[in-house]
PDB file of N, CA and C in Angstrom:
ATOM      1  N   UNK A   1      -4.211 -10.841  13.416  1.00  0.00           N
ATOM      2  CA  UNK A   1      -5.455 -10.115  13.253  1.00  0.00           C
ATOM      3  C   UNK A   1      -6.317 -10.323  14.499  1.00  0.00           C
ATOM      4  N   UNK A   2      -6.897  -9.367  15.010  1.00  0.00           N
ATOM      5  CA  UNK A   2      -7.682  -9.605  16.134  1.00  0.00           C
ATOM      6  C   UNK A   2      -9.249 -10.172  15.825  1.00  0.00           C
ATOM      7  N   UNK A   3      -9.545 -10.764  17.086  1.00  0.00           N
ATOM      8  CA  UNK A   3     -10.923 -10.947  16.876  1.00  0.00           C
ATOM      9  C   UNK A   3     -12.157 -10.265  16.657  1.00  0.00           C
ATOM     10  N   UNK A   4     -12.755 -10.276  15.679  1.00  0.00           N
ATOM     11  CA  UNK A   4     -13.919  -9.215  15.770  1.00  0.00           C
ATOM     12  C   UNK A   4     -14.494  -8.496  16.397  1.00  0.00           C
ATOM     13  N   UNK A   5     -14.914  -8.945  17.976  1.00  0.00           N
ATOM     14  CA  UNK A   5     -14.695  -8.027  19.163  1.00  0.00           C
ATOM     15  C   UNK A   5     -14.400  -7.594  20.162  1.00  0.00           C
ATOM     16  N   UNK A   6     -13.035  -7.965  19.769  1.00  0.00           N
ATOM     17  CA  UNK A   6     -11.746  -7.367  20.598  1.00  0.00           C
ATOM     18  C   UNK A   6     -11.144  -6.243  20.285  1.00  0.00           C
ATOM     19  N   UNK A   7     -10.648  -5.518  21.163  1.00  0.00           N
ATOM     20  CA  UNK A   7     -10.080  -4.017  20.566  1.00  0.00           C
ATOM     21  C   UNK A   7      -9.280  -4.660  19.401  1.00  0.00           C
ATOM     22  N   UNK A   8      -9.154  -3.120  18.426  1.00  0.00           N
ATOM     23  CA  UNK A   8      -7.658  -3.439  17.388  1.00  0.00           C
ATOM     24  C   UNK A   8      -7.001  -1.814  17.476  1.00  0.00           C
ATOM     25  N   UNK A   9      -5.672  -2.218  17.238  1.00  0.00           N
ATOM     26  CA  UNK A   9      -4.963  -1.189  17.031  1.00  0.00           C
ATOM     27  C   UNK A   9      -4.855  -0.598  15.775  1.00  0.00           C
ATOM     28  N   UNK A  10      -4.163   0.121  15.199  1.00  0.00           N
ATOM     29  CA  UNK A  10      -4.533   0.340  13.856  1.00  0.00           C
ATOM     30  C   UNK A  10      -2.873   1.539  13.698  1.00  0.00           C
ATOM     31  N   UNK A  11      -1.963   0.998  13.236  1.00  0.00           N
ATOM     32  CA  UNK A  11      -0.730   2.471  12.310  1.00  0.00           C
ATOM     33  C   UNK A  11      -1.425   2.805  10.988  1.00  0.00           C
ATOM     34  N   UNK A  12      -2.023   4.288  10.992  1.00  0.00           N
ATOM     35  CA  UNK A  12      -1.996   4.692   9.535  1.00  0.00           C
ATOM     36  C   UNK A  12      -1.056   5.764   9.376  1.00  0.00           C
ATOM     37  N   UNK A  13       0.127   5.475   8.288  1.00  0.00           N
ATOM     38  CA  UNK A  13       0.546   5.988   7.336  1.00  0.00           C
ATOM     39  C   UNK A  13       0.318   6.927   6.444  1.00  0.00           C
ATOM     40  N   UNK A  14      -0.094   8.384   6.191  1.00  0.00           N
ATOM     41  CA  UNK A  14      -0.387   9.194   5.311  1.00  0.00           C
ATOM     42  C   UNK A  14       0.556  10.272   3.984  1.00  0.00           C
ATOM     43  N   UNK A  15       0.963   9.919   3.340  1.00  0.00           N
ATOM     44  CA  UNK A  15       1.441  10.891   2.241  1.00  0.00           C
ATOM     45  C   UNK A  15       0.436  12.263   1.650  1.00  0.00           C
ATOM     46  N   UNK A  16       1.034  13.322   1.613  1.00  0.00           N
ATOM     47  CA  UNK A  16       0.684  13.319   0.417  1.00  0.00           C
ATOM     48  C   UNK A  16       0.857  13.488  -0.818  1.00  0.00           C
ATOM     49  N   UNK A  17       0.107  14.463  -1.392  1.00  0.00           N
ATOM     50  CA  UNK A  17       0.669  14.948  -3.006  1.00  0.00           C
ATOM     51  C   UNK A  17       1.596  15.334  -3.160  1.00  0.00           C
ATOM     52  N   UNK A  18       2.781  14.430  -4.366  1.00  0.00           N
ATOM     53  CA  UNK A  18       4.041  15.438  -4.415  1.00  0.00           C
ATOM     54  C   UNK A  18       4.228  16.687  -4.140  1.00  0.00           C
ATOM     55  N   UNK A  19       2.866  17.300  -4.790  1.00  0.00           N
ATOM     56  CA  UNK A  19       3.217  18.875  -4.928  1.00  0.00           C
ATOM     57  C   UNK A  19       2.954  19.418  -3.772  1.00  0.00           C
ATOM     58  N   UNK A  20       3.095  18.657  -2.758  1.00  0.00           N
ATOM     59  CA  UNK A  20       2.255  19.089  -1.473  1.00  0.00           C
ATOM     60  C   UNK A  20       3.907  19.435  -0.777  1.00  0.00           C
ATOM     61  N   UNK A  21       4.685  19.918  -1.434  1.00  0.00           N
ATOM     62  CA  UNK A  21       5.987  20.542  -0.957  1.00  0.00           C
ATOM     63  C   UNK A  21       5.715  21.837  -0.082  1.00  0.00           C
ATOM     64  N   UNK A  22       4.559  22.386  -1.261  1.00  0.00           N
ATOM     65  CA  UNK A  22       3.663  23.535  -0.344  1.00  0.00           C
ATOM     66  C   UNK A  22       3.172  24.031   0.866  1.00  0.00           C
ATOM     67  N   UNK A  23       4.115  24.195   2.075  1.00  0.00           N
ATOM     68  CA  UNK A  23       3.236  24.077   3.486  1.00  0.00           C
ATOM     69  C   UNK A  23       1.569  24.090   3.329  1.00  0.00           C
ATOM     70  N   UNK A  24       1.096  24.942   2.426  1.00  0.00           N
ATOM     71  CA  UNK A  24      -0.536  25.046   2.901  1.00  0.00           C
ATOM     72  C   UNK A  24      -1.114  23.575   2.314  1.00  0.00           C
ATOM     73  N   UNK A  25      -0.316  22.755   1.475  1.00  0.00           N
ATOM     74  CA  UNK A  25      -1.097  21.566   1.245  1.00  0.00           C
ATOM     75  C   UNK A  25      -0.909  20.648   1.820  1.00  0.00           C
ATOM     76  N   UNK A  26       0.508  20.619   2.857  1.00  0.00           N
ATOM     77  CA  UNK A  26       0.502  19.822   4.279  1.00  0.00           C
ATOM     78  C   UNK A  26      -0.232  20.306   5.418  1.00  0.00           C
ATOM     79  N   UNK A  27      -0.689  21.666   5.206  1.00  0.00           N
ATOM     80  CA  UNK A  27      -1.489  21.943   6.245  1.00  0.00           C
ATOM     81  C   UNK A  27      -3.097  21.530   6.211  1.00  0.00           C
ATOM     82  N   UNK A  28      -3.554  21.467   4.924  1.00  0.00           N
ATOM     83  CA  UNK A  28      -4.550  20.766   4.047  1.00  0.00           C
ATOM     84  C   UNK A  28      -4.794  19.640   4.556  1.00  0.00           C
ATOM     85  N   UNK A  29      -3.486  18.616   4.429  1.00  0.00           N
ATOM     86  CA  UNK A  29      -3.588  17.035   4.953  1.00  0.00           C
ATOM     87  C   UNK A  29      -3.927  17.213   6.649  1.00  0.00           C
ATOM     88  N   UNK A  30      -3.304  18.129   7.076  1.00  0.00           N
ATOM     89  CA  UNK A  30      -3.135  17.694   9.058  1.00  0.00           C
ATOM     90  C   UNK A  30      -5.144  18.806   9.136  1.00  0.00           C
ATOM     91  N   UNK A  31      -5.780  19.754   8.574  1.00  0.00           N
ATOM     92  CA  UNK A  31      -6.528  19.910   8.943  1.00  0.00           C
ATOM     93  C   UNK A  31      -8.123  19.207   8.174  1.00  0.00           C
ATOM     94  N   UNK A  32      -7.775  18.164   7.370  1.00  0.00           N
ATOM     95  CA  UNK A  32      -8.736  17.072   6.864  1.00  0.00           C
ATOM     96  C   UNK A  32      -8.443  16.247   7.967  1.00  0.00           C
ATOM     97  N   UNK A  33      -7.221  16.338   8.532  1.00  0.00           N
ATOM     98  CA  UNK A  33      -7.258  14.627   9.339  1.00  0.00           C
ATOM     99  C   UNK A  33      -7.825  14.982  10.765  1.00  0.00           C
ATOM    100  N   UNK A  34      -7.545  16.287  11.194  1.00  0.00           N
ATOM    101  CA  UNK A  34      -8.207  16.901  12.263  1.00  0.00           C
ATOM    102  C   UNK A  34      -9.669  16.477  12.455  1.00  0.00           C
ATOM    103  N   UNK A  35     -10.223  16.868  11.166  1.00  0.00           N
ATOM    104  CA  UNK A  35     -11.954  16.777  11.521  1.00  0.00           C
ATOM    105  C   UNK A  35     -12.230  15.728  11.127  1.00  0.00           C
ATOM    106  N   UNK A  36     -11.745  14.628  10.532  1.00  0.00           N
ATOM    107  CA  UNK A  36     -12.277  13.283  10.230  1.00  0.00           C
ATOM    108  C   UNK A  36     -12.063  12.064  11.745  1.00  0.00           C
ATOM    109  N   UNK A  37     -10.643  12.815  12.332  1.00  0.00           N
ATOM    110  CA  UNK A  37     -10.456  12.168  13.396  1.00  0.00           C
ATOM    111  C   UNK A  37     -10.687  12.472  14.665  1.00  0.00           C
ATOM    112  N   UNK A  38     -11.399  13.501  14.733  1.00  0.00           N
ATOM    113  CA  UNK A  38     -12.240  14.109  15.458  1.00  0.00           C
ATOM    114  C   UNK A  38     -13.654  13.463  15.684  1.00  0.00           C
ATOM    115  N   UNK A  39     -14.227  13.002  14.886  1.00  0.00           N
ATOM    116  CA  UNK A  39     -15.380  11.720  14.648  1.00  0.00           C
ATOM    117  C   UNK A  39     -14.953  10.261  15.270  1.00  0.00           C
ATOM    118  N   UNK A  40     -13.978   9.914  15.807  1.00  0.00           N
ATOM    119  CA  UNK A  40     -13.855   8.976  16.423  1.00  0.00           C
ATOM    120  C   UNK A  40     -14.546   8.654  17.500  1.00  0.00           C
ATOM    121  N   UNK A  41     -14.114   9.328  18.481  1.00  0.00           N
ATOM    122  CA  UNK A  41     -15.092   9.076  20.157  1.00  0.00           C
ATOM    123  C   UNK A  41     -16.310   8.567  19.787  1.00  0.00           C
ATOM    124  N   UNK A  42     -17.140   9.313  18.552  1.00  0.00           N
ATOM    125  CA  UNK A  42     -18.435   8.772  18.786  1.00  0.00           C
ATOM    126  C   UNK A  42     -18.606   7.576  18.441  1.00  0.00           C
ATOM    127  N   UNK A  43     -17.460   6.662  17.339  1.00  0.00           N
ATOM    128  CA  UNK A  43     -17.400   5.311  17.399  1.00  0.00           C
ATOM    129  C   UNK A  43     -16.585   4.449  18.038  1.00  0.00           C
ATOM    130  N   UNK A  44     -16.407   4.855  19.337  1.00  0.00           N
ATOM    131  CA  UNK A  44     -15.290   4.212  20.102  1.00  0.00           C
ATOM    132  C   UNK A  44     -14.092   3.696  19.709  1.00  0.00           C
ATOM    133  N   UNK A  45     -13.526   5.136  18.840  1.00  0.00           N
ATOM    134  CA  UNK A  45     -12.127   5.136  18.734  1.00  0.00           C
ATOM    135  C   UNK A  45     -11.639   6.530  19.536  1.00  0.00           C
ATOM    136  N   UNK A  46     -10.313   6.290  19.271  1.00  0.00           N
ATOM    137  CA  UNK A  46      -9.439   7.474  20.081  1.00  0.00           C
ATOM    138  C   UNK A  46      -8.485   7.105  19.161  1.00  0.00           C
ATOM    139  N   UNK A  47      -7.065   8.384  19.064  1.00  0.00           N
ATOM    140  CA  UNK A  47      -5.938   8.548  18.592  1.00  0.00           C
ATOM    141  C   UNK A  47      -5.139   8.413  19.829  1.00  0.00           C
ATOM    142  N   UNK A  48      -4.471   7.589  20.274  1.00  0.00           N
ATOM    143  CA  UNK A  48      -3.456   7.331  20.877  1.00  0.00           C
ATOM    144  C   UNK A  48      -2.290   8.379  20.645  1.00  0.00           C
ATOM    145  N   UNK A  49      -1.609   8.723  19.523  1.00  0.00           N
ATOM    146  CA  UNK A  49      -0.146   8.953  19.053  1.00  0.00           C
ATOM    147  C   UNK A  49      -0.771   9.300  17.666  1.00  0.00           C
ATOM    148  N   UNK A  50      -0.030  10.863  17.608  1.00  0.00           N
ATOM    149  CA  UNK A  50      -0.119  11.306  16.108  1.00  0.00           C
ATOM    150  C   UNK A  50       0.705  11.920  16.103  1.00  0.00           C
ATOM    151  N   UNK A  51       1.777  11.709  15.235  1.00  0.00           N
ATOM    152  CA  UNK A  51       3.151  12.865  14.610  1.00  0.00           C
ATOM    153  C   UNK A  51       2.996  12.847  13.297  1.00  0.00           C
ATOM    154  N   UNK A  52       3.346  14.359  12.855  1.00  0.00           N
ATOM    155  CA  UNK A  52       3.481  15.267  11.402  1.00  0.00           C
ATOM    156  C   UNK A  52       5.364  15.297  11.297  1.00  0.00           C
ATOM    157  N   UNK A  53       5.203  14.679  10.067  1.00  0.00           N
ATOM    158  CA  UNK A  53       6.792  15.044   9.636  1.00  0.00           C
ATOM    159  C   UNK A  53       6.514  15.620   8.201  1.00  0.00           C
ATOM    160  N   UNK A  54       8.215  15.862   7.498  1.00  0.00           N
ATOM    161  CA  UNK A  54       8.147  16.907   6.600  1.00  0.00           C
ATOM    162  C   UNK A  54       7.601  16.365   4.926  1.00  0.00           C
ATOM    163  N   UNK A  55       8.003  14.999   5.322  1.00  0.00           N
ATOM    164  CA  UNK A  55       7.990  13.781   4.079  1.00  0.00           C
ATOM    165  C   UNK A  55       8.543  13.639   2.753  1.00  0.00           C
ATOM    166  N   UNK A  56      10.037  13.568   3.673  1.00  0.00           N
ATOM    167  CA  UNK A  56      11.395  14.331   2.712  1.00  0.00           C
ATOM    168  C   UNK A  56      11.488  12.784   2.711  1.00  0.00           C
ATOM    169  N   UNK A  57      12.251  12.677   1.219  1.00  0.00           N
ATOM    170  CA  UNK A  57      12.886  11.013   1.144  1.00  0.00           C
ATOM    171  C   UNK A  57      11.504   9.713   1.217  1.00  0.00           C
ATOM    172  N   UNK A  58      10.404  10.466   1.206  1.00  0.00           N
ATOM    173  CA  UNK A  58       9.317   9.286   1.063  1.00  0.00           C
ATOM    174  C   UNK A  58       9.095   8.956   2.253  1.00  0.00           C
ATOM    175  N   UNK A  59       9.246   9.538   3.071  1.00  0.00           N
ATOM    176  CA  UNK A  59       8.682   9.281   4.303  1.00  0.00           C
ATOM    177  C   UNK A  59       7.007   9.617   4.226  1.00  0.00           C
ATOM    178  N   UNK A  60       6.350   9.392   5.007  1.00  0.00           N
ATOM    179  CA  UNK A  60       5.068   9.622   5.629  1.00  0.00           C
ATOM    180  C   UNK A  60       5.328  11.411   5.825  1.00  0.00           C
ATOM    181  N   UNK A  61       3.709  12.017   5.695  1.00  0.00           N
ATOM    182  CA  UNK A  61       3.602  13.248   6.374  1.00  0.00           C
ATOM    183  C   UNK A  61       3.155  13.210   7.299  1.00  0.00           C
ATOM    184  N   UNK A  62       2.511  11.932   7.497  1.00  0.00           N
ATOM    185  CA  UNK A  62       1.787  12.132   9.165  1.00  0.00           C
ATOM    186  C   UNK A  62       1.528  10.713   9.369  1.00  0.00           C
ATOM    187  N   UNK A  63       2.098  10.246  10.998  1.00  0.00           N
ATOM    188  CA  UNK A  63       1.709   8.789  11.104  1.00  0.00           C
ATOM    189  C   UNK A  63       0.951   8.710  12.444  1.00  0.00           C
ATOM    190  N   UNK A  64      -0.321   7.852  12.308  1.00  0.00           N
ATOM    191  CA  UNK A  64      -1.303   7.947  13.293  1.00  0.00           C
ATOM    192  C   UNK A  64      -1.551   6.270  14.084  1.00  0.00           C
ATOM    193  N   UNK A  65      -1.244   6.392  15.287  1.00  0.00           N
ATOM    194  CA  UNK A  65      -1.583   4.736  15.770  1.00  0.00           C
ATOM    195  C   UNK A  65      -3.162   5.068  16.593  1.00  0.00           C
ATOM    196  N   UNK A  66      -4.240   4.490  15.991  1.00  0.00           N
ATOM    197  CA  UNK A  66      -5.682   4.840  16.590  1.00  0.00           C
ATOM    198  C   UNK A  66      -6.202   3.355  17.386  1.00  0.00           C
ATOM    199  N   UNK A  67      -6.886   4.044  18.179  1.00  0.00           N
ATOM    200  CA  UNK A  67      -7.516   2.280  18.756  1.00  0.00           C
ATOM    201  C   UNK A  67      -9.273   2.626  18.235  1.00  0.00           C
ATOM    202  N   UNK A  68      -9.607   0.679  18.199  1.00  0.00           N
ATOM    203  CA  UNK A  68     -10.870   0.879  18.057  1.00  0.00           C
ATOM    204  C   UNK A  68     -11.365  -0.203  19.626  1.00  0.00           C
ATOM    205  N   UNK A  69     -12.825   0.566  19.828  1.00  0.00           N
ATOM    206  CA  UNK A  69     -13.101  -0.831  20.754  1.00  0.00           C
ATOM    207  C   UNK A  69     -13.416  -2.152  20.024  1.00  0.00           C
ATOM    208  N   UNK A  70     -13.677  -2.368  18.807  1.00  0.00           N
ATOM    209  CA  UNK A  70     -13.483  -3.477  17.957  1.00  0.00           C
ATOM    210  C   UNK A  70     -13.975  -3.206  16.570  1.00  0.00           C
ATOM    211  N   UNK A  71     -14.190  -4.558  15.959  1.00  0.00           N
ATOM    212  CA  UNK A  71     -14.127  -4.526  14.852  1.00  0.00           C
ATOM    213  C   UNK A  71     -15.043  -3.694  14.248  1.00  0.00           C
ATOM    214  N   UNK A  72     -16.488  -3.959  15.001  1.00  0.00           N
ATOM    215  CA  UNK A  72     -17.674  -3.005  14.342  1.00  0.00           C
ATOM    216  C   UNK A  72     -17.549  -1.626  14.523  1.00  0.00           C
ATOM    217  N   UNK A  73     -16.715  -0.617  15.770  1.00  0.00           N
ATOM    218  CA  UNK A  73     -16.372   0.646  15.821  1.00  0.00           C
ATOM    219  C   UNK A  73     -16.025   0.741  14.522  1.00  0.00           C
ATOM    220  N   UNK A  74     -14.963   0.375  14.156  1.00  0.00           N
ATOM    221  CA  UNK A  74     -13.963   0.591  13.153  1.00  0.00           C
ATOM    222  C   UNK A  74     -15.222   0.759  11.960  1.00  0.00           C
ATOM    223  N   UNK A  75     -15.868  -0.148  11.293  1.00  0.00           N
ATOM    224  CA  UNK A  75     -16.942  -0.541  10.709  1.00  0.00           C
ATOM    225  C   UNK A  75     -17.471   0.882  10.234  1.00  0.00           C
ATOM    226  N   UNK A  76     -18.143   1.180  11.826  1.00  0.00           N
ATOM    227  CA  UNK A  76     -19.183   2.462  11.603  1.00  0.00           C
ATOM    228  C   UNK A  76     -18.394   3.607  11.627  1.00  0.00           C
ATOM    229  N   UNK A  77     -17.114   3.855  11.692  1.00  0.00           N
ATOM    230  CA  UNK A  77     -16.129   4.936  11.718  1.00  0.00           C
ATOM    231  C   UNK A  77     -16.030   5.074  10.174  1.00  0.00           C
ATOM    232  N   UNK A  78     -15.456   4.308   9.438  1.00  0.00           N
ATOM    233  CA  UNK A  78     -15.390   4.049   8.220  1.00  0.00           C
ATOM    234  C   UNK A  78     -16.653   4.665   7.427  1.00  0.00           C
ATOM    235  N   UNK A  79     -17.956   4.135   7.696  1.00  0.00           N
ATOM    236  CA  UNK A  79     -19.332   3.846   7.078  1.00  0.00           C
ATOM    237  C   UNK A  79     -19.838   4.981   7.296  1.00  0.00           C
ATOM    238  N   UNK A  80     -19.635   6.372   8.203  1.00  0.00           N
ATOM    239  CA  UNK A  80     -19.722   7.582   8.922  1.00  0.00           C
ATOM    240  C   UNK A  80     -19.979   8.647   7.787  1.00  0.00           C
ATOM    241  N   UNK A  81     -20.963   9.119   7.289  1.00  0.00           N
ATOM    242  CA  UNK A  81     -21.787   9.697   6.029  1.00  0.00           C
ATOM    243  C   UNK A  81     -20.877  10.729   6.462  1.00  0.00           C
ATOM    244  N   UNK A  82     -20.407  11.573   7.405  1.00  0.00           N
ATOM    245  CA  UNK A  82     -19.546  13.106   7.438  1.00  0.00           C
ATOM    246  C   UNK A  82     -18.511  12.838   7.127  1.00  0.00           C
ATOM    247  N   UNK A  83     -17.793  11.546   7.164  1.00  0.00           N
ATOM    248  CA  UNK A  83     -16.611  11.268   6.610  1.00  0.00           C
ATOM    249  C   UNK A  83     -16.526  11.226   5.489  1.00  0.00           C
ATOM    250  N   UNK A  84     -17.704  10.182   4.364  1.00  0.00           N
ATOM    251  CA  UNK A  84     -17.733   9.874   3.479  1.00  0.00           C
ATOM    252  C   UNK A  84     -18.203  11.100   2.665  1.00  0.00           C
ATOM    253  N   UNK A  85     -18.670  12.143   3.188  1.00  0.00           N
ATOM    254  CA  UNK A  85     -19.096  13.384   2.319  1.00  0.00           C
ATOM    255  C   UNK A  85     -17.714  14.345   2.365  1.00  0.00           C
ATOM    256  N   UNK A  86     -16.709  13.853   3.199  1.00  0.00           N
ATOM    257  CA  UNK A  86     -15.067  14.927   2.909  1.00  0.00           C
ATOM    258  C   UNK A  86     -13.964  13.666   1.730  1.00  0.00           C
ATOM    259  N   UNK A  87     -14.979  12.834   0.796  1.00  0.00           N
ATOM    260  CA  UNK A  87     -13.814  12.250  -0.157  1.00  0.00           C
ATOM    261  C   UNK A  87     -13.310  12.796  -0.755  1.00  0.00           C
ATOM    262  N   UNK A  88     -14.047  13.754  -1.410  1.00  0.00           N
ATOM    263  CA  UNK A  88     -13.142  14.558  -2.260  1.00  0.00           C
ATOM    264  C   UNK A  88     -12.100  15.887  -1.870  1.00  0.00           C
ATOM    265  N   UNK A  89     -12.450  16.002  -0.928  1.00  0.00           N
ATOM    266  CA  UNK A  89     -11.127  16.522   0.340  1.00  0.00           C
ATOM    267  C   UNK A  89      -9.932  15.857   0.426  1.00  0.00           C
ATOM    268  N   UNK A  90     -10.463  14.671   1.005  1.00  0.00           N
ATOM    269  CA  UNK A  90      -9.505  14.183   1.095  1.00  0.00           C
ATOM    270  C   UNK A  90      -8.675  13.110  -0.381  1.00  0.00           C
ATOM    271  N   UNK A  91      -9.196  12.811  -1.439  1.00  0.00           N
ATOM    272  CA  UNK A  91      -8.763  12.849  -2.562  1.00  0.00           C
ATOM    273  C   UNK A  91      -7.708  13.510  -3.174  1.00  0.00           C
ATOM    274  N   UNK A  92      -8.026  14.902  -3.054  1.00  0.00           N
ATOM    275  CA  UNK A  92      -7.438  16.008  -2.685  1.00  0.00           C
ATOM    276  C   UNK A  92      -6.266  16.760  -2.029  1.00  0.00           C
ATOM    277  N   UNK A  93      -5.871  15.888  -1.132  1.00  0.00           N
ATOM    278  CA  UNK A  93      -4.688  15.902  -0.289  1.00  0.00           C
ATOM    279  C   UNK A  93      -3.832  15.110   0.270  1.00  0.00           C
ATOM    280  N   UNK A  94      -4.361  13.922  -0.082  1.00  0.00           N
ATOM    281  CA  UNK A  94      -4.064  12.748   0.153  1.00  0.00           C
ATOM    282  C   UNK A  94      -3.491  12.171  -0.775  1.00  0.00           C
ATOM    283  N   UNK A  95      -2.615  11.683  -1.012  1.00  0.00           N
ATOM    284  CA  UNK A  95      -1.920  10.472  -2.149  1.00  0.00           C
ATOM    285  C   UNK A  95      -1.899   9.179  -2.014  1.00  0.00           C
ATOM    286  N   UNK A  96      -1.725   8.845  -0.678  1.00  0.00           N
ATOM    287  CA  UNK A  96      -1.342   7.789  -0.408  1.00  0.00           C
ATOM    288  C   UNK A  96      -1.772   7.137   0.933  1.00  0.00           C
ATOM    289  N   UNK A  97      -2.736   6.046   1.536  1.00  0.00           N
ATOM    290  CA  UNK A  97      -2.524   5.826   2.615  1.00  0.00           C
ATOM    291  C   UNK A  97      -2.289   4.165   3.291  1.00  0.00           C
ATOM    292  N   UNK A  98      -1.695   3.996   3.747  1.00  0.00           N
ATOM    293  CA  UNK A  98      -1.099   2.946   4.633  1.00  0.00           C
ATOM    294  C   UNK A  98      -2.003   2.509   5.894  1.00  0.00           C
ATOM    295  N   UNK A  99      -2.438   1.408   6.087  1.00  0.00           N
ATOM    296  CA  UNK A  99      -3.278   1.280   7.307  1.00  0.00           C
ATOM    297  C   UNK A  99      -2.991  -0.710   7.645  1.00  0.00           C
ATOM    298  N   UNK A 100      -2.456  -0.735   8.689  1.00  0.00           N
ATOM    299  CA  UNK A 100      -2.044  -2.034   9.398  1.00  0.00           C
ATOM    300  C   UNK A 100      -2.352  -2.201  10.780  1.00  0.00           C
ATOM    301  N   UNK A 101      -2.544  -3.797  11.066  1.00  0.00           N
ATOM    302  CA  UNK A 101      -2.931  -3.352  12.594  1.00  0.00           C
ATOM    303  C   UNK A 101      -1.889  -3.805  13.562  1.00  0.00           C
ATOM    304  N   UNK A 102      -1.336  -3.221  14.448  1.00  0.00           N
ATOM    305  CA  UNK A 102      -0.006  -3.318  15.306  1.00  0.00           C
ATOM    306  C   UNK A 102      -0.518  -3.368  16.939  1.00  0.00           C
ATOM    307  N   UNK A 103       0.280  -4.088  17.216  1.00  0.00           N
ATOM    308  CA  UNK A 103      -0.200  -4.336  18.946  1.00  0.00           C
ATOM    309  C   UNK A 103       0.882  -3.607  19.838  1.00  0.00           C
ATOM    310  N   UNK A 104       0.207  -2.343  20.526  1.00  0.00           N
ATOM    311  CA  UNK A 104       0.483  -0.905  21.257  1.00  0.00           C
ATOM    312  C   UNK A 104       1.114  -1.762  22.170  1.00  0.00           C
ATOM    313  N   UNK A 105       2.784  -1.605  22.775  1.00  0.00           N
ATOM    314  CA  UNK A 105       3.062  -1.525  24.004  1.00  0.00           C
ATOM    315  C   UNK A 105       3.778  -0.348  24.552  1.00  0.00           C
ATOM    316  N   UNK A 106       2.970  -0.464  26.097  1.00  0.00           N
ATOM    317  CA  UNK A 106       3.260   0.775  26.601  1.00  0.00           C
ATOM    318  C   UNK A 106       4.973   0.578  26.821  1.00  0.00           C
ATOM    319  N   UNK A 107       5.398   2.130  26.483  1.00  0.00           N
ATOM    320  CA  UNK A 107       6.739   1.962  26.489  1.00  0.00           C
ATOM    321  C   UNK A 107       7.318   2.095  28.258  1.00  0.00           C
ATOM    322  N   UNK A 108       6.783   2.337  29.187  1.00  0.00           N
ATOM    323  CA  UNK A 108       7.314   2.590  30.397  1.00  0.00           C
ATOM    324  C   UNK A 108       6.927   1.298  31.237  1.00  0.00           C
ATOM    325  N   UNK A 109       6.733  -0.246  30.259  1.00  0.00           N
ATOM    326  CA  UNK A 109       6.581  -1.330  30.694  1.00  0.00           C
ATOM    327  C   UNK A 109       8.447  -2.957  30.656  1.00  0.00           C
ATOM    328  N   UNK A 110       9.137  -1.262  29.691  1.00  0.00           N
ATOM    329  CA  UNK A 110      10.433  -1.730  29.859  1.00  0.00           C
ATOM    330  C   UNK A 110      10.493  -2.432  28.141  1.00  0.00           C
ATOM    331  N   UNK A 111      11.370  -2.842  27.272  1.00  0.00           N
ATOM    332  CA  UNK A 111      11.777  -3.393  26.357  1.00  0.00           C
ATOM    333  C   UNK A 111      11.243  -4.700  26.283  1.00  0.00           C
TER     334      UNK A 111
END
């Protein structure tokens, strides 16, 4: 776990609703995550790496590695009243989410 204010990395994991077999309710999930993660910069986060898969076999529909500049970004990203006014959006499209913190290496630094 990092120190409070030291950057952290962050893999989130997103499912969603079974019934979300539906392209428009995976499209649902990737354009809630658009505008919620779009609100980052202003708390000194960024999305590093974001891929959409189909989320056949229980896989993830979408897995996101985000940085924060530390603990309190993260804090006020979270605490962010435009976020907290899309819950039931994201309630909504969301089933499931996964969030751990993993330490980014750049891959062109060799194995």
């Amino acid at each position: 776990m990092s120190e409070p204010q030291a950057p952290l990395s962050l893999c989130c994991l997103l499912w969603a609703h079974d019934d979300a077999a539906d392209i428009e309710r995976l499209r649902a999930l990737t354009r809630y995550e658009d505008t919620v993660l779009g609100l980052l910069p202003e708390h000194g986060g960024a999305v590093l790496n974001r891929v959409i898969g189909d989320g056949h076999d229980g896989t993830p529909h979408e897995v996101q590695i985000l940085r924060f500049a530390d603990r309190s970004a993260l804090d006020a990203y979270l605490a962010d009243p435009r976020r907290a006014a899309l819950a039931g959006e994201r309630d909504r499209v969301i089933a499931r989410t996964e969030v751990f913190e993993v330490d980014v290496r750049d891959s062109s630094a060799g194995s």
